[in-house]
C-alpha atoms as a PDB file:
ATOM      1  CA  UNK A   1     235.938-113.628 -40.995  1.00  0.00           C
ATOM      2  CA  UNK A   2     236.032-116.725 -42.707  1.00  0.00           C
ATOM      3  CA  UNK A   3     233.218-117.131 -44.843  1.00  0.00           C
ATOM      4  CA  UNK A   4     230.423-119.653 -43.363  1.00  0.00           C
ATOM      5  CA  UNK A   5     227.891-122.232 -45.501  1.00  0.00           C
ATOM      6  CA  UNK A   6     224.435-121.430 -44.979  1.00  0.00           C
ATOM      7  CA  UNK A   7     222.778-124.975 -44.560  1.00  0.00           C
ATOM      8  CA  UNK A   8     221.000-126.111 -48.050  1.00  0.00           C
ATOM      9  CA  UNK A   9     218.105-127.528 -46.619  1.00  0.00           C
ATOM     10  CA  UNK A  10     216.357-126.140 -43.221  1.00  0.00           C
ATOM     11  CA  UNK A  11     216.590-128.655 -40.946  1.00  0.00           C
ATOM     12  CA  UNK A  12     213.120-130.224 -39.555  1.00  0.00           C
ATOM     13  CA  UNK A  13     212.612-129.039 -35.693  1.00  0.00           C
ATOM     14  CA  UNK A  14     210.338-130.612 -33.496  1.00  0.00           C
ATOM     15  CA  UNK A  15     208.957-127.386 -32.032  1.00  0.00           C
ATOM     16  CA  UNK A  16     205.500-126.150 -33.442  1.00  0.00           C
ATOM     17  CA  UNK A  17     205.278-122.562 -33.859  1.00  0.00           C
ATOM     18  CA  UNK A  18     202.732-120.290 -32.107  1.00  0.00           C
ATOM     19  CA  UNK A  19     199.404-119.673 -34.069  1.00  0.00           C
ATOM     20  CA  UNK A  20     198.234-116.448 -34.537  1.00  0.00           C
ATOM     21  CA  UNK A  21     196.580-114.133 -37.720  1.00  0.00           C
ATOM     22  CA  UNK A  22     199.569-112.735 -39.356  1.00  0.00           C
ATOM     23  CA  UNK A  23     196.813-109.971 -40.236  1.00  0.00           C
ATOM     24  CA  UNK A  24     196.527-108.780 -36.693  1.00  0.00           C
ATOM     25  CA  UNK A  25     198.501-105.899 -36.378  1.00  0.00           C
ATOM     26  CA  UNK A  26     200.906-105.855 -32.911  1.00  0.00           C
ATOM     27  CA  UNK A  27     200.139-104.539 -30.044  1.00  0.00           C
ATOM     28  CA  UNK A  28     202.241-102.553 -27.183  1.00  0.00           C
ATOM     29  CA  UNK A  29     201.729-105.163 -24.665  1.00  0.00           C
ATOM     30  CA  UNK A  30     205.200-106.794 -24.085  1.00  0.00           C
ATOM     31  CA  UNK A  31     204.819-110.809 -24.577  1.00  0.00           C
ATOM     32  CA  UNK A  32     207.023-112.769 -22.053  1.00  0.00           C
ATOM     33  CA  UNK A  33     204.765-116.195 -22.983  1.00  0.00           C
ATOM     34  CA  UNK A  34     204.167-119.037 -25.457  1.00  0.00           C
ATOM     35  CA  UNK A  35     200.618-119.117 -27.038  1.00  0.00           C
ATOM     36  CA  UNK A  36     199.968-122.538 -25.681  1.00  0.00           C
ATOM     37  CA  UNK A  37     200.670-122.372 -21.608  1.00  0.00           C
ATOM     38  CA  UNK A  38     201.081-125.512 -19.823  1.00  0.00           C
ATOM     39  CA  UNK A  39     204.289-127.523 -20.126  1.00  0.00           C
ATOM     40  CA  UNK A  40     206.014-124.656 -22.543  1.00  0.00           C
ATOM     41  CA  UNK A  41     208.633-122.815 -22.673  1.00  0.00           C
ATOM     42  CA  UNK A  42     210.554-120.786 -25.412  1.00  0.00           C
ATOM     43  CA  UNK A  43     214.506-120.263 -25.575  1.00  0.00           C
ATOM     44  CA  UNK A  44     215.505-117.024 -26.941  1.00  0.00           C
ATOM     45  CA  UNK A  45     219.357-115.406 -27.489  1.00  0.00           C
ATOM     46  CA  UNK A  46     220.128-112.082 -27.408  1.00  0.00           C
ATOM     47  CA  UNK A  47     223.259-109.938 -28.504  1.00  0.00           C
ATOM     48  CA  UNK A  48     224.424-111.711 -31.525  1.00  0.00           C
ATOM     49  CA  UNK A  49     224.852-112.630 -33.967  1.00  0.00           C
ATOM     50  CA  UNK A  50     228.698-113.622 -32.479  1.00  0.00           C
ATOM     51  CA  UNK A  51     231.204-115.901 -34.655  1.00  0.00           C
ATOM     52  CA  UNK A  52     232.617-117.878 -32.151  1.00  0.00           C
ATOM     53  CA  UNK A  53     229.201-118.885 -30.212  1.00  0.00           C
ATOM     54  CA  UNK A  54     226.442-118.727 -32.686  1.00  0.00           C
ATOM     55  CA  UNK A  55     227.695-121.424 -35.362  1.00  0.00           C
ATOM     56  CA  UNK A  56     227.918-123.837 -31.683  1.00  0.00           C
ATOM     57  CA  UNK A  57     224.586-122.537 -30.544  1.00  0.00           C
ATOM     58  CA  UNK A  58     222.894-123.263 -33.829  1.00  0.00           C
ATOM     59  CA  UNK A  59     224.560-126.770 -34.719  1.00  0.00           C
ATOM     60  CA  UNK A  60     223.025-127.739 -30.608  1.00  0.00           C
ATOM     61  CA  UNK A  61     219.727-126.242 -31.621  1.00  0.00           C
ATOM     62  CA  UNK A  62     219.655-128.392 -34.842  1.00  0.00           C
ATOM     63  CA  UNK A  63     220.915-131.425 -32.939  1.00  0.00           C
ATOM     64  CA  UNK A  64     218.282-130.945 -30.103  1.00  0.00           C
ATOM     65  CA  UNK A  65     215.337-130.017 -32.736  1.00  0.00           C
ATOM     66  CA  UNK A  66     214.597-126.831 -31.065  1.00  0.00           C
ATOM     67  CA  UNK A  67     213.189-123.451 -32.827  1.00  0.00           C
ATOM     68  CA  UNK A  68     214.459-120.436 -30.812  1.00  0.00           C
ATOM     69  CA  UNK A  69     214.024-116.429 -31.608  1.00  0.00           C
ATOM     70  CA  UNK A  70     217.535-114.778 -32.162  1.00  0.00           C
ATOM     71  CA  UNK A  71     217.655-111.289 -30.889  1.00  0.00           C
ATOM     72  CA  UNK A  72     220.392-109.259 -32.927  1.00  0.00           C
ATOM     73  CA  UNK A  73     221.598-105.827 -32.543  1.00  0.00           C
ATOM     74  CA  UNK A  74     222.372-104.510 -35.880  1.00  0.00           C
ATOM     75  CA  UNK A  75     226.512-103.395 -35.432  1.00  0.00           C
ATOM     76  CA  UNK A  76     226.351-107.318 -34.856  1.00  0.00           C
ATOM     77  CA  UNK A  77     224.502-108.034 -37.900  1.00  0.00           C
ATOM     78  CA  UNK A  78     226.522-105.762 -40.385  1.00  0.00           C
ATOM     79  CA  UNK A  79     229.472-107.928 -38.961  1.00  0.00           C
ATOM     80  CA  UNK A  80     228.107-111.684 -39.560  1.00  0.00           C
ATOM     81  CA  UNK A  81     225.488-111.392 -42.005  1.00  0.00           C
ATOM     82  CA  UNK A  82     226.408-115.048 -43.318  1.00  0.00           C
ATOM     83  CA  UNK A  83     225.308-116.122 -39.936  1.00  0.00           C
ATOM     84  CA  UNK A  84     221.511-113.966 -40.285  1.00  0.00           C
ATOM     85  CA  UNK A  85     221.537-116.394 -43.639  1.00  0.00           C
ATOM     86  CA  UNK A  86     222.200-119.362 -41.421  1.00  0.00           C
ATOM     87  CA  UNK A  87     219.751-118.573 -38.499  1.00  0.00           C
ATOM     88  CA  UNK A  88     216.961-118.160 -41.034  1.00  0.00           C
ATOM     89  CA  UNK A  89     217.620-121.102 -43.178  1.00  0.00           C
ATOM     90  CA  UNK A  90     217.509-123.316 -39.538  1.00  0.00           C
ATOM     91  CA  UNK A  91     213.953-121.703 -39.363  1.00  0.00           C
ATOM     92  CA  UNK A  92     214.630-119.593 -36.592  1.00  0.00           C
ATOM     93  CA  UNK A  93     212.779-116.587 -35.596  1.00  0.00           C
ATOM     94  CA  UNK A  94     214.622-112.856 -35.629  1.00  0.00           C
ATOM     95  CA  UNK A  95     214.208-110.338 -33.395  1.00  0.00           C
ATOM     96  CA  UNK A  96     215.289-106.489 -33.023  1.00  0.00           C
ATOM     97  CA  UNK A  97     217.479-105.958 -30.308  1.00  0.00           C
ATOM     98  CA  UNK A  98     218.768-102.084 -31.751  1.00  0.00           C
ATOM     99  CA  UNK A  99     221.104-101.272 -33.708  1.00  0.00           C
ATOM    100  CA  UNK A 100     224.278-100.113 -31.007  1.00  0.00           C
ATOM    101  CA  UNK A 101     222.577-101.747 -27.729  1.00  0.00           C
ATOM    102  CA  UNK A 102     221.925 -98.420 -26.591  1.00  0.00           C
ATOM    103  CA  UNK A 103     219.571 -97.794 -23.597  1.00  0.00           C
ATOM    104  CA  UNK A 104     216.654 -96.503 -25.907  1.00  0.00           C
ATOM    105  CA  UNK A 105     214.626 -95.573 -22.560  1.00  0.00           C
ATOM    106  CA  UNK A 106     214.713 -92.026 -22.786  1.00  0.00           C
ATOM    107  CA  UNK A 107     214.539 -91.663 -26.623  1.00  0.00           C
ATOM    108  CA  UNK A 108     212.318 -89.724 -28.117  1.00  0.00           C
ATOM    109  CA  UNK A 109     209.624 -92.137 -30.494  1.00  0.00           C
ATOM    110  CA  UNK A 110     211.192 -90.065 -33.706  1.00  0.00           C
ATOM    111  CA  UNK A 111     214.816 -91.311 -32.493  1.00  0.00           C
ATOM    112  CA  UNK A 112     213.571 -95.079 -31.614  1.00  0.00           C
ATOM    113  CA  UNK A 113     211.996 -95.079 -34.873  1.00  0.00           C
ATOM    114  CA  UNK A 114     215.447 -94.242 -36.885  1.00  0.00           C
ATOM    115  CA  UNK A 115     216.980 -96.872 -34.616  1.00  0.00           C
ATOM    116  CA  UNK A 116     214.931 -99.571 -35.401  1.00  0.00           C
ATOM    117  CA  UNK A 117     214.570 -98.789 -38.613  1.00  0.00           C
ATOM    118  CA  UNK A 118     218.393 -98.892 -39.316  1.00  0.00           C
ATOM    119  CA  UNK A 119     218.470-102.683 -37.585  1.00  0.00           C
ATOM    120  CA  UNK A 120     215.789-104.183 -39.784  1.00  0.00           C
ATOM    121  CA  UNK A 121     217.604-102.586 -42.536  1.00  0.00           C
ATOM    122  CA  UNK A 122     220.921-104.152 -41.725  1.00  0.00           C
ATOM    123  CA  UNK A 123     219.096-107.178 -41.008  1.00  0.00           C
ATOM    124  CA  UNK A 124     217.227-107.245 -44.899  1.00  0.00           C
ATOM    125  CA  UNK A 125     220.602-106.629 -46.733  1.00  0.00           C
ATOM    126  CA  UNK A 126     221.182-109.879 -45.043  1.00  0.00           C
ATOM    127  CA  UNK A 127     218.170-111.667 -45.788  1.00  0.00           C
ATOM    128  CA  UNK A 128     215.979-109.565 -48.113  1.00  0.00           C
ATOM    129  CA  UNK A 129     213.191-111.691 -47.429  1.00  0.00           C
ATOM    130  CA  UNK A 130     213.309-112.126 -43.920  1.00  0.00           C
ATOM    131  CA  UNK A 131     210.030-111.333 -41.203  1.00  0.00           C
ATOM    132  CA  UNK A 132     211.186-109.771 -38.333  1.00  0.00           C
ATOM    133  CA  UNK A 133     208.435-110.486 -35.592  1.00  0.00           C
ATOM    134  CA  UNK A 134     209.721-108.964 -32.343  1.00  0.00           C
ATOM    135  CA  UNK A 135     211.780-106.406 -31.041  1.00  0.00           C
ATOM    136  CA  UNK A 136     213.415-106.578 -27.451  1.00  0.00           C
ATOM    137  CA  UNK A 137     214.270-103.662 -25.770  1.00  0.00           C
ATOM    138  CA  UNK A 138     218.034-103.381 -24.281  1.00  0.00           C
ATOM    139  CA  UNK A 139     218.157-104.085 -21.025  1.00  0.00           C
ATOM    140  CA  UNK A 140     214.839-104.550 -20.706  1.00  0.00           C
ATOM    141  CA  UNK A 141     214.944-100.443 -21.106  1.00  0.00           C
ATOM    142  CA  UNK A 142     211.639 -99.972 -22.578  1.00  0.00           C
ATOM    143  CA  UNK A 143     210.911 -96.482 -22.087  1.00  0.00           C
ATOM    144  CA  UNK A 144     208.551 -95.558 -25.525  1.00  0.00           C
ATOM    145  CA  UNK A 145     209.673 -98.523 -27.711  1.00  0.00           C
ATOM    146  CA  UNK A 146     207.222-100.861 -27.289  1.00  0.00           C
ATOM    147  CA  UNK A 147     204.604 -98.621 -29.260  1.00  0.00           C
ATOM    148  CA  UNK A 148     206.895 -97.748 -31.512  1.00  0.00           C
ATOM    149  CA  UNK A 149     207.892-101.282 -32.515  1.00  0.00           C
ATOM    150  CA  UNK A 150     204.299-102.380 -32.682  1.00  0.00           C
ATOM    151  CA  UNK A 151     203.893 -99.587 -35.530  1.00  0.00           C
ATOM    152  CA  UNK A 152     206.759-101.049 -37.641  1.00  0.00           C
ATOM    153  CA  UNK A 153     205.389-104.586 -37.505  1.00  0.00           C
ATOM    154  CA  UNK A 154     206.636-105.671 -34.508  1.00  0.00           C
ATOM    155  CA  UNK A 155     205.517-107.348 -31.137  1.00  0.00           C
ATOM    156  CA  UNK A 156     207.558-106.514 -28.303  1.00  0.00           C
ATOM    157  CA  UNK A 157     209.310-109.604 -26.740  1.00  0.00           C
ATOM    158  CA  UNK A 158     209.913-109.200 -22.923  1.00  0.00           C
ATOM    159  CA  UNK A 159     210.613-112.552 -20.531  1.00  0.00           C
ATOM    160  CA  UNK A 160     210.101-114.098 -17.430  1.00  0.00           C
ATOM    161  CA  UNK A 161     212.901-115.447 -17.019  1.00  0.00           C
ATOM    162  CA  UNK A 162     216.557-114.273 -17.259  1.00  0.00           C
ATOM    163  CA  UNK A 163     219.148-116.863 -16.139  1.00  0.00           C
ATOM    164  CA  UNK A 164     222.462-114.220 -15.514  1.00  0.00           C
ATOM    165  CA  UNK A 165     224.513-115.691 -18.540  1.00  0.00           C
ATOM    166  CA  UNK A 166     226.436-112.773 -18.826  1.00  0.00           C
ATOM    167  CA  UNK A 167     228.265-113.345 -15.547  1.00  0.00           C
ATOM    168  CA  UNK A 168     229.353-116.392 -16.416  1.00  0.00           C
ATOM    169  CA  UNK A 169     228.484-118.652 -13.284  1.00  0.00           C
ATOM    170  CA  UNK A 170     229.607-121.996 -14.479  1.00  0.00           C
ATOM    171  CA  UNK A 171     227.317-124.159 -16.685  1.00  0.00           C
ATOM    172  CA  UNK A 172     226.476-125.534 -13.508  1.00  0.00           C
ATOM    173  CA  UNK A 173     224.998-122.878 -11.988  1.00  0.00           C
ATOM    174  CA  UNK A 174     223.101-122.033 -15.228  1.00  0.00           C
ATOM    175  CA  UNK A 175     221.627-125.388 -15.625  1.00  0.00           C
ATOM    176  CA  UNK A 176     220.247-125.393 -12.111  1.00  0.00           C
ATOM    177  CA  UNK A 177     218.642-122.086 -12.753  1.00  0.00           C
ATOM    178  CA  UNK A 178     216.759-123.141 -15.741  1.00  0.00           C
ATOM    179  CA  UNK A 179     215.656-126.449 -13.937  1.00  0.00           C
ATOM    180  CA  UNK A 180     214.256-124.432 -11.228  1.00  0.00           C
ATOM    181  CA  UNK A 181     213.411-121.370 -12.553  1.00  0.00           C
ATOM    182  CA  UNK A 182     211.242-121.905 -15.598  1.00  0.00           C
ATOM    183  CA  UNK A 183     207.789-121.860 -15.368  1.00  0.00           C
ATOM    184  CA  UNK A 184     204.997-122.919 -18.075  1.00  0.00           C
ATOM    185  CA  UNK A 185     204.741-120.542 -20.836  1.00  0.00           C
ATOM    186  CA  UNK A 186     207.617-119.078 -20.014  1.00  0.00           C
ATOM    187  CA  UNK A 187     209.955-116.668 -22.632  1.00  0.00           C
ATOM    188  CA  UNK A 188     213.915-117.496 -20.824  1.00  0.00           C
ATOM    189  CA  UNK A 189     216.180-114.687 -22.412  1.00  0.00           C
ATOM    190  CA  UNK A 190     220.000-116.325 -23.371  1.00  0.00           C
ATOM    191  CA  UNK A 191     222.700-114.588 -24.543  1.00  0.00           C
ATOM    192  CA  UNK A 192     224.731-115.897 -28.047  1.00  0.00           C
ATOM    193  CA  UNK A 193     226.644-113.059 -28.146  1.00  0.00           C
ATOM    194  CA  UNK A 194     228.564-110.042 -25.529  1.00  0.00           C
ATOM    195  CA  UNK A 195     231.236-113.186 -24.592  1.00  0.00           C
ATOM    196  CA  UNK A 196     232.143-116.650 -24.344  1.00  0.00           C
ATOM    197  CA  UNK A 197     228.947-117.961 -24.192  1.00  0.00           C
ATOM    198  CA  UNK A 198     230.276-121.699 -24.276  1.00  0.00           C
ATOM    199  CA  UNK A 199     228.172-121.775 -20.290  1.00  0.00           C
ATOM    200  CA  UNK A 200     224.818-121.113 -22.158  1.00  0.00           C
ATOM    201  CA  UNK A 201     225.162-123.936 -24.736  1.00  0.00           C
ATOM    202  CA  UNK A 202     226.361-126.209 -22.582  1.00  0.00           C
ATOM    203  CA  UNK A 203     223.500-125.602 -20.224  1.00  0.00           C
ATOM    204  CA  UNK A 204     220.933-125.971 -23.047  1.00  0.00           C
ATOM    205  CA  UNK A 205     222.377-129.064 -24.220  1.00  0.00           C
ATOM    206  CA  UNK A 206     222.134-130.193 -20.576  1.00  0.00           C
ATOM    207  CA  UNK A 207     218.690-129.535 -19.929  1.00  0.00           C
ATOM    208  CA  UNK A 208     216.417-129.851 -22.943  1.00  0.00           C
ATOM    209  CA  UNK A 209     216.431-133.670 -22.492  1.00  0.00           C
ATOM    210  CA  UNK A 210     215.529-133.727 -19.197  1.00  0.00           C
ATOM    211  CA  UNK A 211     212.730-131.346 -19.939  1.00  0.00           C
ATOM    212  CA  UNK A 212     211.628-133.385 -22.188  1.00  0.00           C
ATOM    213  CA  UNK A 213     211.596-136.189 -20.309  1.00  0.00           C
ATOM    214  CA  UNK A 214     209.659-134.175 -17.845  1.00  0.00           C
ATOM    215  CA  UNK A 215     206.772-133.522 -20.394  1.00  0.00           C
ATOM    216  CA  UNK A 216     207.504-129.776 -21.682  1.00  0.00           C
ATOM    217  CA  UNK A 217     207.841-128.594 -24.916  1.00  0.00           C
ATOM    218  CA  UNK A 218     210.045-126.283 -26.614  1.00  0.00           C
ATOM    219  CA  UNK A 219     208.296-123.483 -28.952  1.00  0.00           C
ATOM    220  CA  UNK A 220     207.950-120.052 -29.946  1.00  0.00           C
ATOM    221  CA  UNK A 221     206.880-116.891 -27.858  1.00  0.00           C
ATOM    222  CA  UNK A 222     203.219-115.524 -28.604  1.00  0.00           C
ATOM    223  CA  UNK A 223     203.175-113.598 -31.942  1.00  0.00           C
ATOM    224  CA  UNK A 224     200.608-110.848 -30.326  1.00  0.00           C
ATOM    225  CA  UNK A 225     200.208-109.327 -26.933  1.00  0.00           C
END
């Protein structure tokens, strides 16, 4: 893969992040909100990071000042890791999304641990100094994980919205079910990576404007359950 520039200076964003006491441990409880409520909502991309979409995804995120949490599976990360350097020098947020994408549902908490433990250490050889907040279950498989990712420093991330990006419906489509399907505080779970994911960026640069123009704001998920 050709080899990418990692941005020299983080670019400003316009999103403020959730407060919370980095001292408090996590808990089990899956987040699928912002910290605020009210006009909020937080964009979050799962599956990557992939070479074709993520360098697009971030440039939009940049243009559009948002902050977003990047979900990566580890086989993903071991691939790209000049693109972990570039999601974390944008200021974004990383997630755990497994190592393989496996269905971790009917693990046992020994084997999830091993799993996640392999992703944050793909994920550090990387970025050696990177925080890892969350971890998102595949397919929203939870099974055991979400205590076991609350031990290793980790809030689950869950959502309450999921927009079908993997179909692809047409950017179309995938615009009108942001519009109308996001409610305040609400996590929506993207996809930057499994496919051409040109649908997704196009419907994010479509719609933050107008939700700004509607009042909301663009932040992070809760840091605690």
């Amino acid at each position: 893969m050709t080899r990418l520039l990692v941005p020299l200076l983080v670019a400003a964003v316009g999103a403020t992040p959730a407060r919370a006491d980095r001292s408090t441990p996590p808990t089990s409880a899956i987040v699928d909100s912002t910290a605020q409520g009210g006009r909020t909502v937080s964009f979050t991309f799962d599956d990557g990071p992939d070479p074709q979409n993520t360098p697009r995804l971030l440039k939009l995120l940049r243009q559009q000042q948002i902050r977003a949490v990047f979900c990566l599976t580890g086989d993903n990360v071991l691939a790209s890791p000049g693109l972990v350097r570039w999601i974390v020098a944008e200021g974004h947020l990383l997630c755990n999304h497994s190592t393989h994408h496996d269905d971790l549902s009917t693990w046992t908490p020994e084997a999830i641990r091993a799993d996640l433990l392999e992703t944050n250490a793909a994920i550090r050889a990387a970025v050696p100094w990177a925080r890892i907040p969350y971890f998102r279950a595949p397919f929203g498989a939870w099974g055991r994980t979400p205590a076991v990712a609350a031990s290793l420093g980790m809030q689950p991330l869950g959502w309450r919205l999921a927009i079908s990006d993997w179909e692809p419906p047409g950017t179309e489509v995938l615009v009108d079910r942001l519009m109308n399907g996001i409610t305040e505080g609400a996590v929506v779970l993207m996809h930057d990576g499994g496919g051409d994911r040109t649908q997704t960026i196009e419907a994010v640069g479509e719609v933050t404007p107008r939700l700004r123009a509607d009042g909301w704001r663009l932040t992070v998920p809760a840091r605690r359950g």
